[in-house]
Protein backbone atom coordinates (compact mmCIF):
# COMPACT_ATOMS: atom_id res chain seq x y z
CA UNK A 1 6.01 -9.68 17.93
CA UNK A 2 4.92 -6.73 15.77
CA UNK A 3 5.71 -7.66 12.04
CA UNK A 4 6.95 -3.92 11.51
CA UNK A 5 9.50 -4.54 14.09
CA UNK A 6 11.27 -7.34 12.20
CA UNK A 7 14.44 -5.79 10.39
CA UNK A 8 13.27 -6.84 6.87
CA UNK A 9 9.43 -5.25 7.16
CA UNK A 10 9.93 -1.80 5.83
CA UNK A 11 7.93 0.93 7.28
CA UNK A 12 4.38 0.91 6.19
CA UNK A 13 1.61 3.94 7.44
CA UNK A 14 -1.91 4.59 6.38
CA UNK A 15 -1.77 8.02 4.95
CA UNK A 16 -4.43 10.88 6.33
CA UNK A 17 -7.05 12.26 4.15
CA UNK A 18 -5.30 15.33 3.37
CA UNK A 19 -2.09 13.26 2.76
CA UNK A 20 -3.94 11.02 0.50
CA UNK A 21 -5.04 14.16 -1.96
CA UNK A 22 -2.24 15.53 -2.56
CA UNK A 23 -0.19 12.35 -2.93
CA UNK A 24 -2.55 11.96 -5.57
CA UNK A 25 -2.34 15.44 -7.00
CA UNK A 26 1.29 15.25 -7.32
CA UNK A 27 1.45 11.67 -9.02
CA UNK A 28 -1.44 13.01 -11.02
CA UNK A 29 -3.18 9.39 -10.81
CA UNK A 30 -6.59 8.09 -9.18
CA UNK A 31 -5.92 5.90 -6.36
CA UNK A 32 -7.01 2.67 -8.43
CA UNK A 33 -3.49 3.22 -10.38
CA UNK A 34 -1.82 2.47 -7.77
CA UNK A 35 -0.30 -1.06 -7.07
CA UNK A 36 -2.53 -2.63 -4.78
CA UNK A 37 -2.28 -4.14 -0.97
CA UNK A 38 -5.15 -6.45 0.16
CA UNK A 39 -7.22 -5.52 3.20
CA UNK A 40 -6.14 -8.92 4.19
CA UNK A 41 -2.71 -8.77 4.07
CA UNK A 42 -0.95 -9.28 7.59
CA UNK A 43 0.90 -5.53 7.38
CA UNK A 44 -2.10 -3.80 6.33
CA UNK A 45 -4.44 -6.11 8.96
CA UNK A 46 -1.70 -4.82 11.93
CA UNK A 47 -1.51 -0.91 10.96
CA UNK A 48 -5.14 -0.95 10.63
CA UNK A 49 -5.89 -0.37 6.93
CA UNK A 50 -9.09 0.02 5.26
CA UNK A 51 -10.58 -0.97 1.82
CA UNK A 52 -9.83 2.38 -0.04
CA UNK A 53 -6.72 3.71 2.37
CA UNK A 54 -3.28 4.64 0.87
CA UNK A 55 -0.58 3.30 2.60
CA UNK A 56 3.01 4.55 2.54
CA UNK A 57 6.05 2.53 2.70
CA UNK A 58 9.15 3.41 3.19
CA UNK A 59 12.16 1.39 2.47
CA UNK A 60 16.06 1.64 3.11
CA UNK A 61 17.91 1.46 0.05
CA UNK A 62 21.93 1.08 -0.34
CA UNK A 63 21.83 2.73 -3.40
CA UNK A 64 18.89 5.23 -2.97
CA UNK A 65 19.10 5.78 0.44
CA UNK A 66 15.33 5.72 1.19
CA UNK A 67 12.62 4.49 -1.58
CA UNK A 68 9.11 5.77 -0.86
CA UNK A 69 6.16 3.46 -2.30
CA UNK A 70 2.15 3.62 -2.24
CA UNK A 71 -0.33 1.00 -1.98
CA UNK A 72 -4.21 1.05 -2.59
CA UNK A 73 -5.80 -0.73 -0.08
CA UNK A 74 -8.57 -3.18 -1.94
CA UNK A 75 -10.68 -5.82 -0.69
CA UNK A 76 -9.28 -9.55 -0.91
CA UNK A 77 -12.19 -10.30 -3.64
CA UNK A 78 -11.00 -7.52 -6.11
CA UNK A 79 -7.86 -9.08 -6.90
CA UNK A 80 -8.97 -12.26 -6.88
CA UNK A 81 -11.22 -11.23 -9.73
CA UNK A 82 -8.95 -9.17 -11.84
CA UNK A 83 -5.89 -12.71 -11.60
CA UNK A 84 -8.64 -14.44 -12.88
CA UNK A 85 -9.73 -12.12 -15.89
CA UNK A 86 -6.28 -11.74 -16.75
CA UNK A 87 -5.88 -15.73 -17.09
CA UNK A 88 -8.55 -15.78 -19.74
């Protein structure tokens, strides 16, 4: 079974190129503001994801109706590093 096709996995797509820019241009942020997804992470693994991607998810809300979210795509090392630097 697909973990996007269990009722409680919202949506999640890798955003094109173009997509990506103006995503960006309208948030007015660099990708690394972004809260982060790890390359490693099973969603990102199954919808094909790369270190640097943008991926979109989209999630049913009761009370919003739909919430739209973006995630940076970083290697599993990267946040590894940053936990630890924050600890200190």
């Amino acid at each position: 079974m697909k973990l996007q096709e269990h009722e409680l996995v919202p949506k999640h797509e890798v955003l094109s190129e173009k997509e990506k820019k103006e995503v960006l241009r309208i948030l007015n942020i660099k990708p690394e503001q972004l809260p982060k997804i790890r390359v490693d992470d099973p969603i990102a693994k199954e919808i094909g994801a790369k270190v640097g991607d943008i991926v979109r998810i989209v999630r049913k809300s009761p009370t919003a109706g739909v919430v739209v979210a973006y995630r940076y795509v970083v290697p599993p090392i990267l946040v590894k590093v940053k936990e630890e630097k924050e600890e200190e």
